[in-house]
C-alpha atoms as a PDB file:
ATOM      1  CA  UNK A   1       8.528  -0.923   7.935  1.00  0.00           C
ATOM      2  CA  UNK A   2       7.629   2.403   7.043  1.00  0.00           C
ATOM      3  CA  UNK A   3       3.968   4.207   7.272  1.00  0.00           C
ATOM      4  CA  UNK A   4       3.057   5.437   4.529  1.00  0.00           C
ATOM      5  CA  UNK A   5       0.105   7.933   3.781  1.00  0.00           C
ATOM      6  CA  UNK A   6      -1.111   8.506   0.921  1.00  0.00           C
ATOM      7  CA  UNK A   7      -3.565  11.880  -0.245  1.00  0.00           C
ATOM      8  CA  UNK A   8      -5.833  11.439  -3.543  1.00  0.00           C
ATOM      9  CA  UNK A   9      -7.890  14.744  -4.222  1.00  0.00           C
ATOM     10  CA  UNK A  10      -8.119  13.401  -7.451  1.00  0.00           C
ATOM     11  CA  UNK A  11     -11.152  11.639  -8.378  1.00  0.00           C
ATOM     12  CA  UNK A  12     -10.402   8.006  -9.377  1.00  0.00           C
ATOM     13  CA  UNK A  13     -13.059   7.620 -11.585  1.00  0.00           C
ATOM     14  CA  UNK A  14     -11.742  10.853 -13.765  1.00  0.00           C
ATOM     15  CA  UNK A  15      -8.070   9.842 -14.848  1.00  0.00           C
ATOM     16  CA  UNK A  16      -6.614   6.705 -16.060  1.00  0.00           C
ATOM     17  CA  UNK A  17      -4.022   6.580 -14.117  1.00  0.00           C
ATOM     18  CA  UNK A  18      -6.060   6.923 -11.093  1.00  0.00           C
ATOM     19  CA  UNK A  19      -6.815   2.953 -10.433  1.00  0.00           C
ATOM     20  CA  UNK A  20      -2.866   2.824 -10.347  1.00  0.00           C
ATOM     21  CA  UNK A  21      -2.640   4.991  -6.582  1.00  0.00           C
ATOM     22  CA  UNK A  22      -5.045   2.085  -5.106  1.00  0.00           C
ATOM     23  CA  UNK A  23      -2.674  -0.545  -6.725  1.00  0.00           C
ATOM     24  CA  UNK A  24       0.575   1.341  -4.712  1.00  0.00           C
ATOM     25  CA  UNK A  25      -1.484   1.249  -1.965  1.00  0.00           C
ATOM     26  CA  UNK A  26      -1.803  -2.273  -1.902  1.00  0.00           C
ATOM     27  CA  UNK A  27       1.443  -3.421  -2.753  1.00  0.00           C
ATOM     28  CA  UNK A  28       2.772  -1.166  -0.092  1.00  0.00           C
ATOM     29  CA  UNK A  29       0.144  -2.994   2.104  1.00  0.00           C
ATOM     30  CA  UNK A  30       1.851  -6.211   1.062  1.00  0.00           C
ATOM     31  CA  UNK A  31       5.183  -5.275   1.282  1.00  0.00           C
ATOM     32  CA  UNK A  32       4.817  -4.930   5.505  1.00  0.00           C
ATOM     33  CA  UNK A  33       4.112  -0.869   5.409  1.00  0.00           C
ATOM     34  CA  UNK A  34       1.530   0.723   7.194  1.00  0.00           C
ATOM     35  CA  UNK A  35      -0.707   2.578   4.668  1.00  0.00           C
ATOM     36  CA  UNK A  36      -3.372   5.224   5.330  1.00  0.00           C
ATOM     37  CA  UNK A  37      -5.241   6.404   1.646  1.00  0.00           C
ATOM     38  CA  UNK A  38      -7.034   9.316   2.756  1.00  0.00           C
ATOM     39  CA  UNK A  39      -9.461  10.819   0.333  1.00  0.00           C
ATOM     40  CA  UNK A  40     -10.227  14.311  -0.110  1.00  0.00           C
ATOM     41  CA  UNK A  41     -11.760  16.722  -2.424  1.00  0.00           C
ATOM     42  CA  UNK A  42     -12.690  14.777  -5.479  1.00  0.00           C
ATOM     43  CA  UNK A  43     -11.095  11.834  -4.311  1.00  0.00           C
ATOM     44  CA  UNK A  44     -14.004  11.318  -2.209  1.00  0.00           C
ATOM     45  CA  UNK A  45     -16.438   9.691  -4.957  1.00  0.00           C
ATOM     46  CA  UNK A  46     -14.863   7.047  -5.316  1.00  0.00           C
ATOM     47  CA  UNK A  47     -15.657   6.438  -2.091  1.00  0.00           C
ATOM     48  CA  UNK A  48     -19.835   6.175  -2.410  1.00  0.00           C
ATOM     49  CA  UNK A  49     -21.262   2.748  -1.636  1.00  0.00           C
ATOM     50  CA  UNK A  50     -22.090   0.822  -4.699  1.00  0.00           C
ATOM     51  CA  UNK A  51     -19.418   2.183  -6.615  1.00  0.00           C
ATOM     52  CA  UNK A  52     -17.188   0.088  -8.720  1.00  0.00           C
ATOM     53  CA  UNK A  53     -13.536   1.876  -7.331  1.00  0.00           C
ATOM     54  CA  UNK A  54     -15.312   1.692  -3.863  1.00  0.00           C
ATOM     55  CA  UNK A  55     -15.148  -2.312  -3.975  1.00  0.00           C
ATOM     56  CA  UNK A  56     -11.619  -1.841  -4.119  1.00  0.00           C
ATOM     57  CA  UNK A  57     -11.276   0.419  -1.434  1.00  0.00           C
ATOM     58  CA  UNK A  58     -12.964  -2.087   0.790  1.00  0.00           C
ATOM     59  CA  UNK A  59     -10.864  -4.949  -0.642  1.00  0.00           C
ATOM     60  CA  UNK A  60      -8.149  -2.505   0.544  1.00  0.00           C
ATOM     61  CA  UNK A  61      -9.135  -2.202   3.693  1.00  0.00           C
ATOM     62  CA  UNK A  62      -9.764  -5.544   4.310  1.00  0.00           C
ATOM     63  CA  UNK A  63      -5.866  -6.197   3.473  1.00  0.00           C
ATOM     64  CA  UNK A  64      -5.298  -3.865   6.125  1.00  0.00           C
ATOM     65  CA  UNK A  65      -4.901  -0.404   4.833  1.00  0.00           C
ATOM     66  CA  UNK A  66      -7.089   2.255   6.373  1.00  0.00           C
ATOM     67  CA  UNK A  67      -9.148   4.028   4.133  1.00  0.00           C
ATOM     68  CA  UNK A  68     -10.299   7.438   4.934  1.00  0.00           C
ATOM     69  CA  UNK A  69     -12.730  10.013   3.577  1.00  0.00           C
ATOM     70  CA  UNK A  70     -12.793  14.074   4.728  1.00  0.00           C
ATOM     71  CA  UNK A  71     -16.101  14.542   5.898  1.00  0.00           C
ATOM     72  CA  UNK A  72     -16.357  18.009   4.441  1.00  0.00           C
ATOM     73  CA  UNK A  73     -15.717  17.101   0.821  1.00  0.00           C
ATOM     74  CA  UNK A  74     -18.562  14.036   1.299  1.00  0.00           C
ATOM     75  CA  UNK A  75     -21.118  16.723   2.066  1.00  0.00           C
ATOM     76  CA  UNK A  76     -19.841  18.979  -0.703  1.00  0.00           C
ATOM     77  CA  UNK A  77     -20.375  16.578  -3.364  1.00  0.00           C
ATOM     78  CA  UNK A  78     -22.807  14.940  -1.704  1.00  0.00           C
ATOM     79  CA  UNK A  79     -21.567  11.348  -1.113  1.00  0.00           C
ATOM     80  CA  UNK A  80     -23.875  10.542   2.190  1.00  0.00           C
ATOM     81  CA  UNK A  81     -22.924   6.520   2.240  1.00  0.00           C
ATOM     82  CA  UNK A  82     -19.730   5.085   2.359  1.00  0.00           C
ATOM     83  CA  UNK A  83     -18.723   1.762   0.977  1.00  0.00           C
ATOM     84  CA  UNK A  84     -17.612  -0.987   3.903  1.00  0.00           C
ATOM     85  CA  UNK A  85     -14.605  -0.472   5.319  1.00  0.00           C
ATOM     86  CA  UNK A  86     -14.104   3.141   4.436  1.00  0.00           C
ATOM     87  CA  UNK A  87     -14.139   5.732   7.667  1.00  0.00           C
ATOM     88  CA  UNK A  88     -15.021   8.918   7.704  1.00  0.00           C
ATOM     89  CA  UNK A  89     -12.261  11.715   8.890  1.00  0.00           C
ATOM     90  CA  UNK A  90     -11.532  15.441   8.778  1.00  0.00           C
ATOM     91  CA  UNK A  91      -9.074  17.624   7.851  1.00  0.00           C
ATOM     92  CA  UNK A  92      -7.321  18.078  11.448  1.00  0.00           C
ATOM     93  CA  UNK A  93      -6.595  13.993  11.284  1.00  0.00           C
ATOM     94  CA  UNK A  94      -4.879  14.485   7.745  1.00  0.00           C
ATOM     95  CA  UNK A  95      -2.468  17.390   9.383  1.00  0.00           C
ATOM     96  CA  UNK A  96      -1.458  15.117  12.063  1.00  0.00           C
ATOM     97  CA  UNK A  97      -0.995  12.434   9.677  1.00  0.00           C
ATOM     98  CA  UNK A  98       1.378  14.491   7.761  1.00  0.00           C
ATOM     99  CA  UNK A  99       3.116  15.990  10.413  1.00  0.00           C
ATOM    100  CA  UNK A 100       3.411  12.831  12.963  1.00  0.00           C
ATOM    101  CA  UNK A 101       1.529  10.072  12.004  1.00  0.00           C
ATOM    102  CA  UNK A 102       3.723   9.048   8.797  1.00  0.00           C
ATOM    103  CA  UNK A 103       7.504   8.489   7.520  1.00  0.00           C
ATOM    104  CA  UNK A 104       6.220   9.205   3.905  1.00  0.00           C
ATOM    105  CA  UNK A 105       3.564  11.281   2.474  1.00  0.00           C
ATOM    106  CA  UNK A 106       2.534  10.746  -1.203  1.00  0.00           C
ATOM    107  CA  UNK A 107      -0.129  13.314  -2.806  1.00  0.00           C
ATOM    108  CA  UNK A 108      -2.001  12.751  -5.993  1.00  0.00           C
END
């Protein structure tokens, strides 16, 4: 299967359509892929513990789909607590994602 990665700078909470890239993720997850949602920018607050998206997100990762946050964007918007099964990551990981660590590469 293919590993799929998948970039939301959006936040989740803002647009909605933005439920609808955690419900690709998942049914990529089903399908066999590997999926990585990496969250960046705004994308990040949907990410805070407590949060109703953020239950998702660990539902997510407990399917198996890694979930990660840039650790930059947390502190800019101040997000200081992650929901379970969310990890925090940088920048540097996401280039080598793009550039060797996935077959497909889906930004929103």
């Amino acid at each position: 299967m293919a590993r799929y990665l998948i970039v939301d700078s959006r936040d989740l909470t803002e647009y909605t359509n933005g439920r609808y890239i955690q419900k690709v993720a998942g049914k990529l997850k089903e399908d066999g892929n590997d999926v990585t949602l990496f969250l960046i920018e705004n994308g990040v607050i949907a990410a805070r513990k407590g949060g109703d998206i953020a239950k998702n997100l660990t539902d997510l990762s407990k399917r198996g789909a890694k979930v990660l946050v840039d650790d930059i964007s947390c502190k800019a918007r101040g997000v200081a607590q992650l929901a379970d099964g969310i990890s925090q990551s940088n920048v540097d990981q996401l280039a080598d994602l793009i550039t060797e660590g996935s077959d497909k590469v889906i930004w929103y």
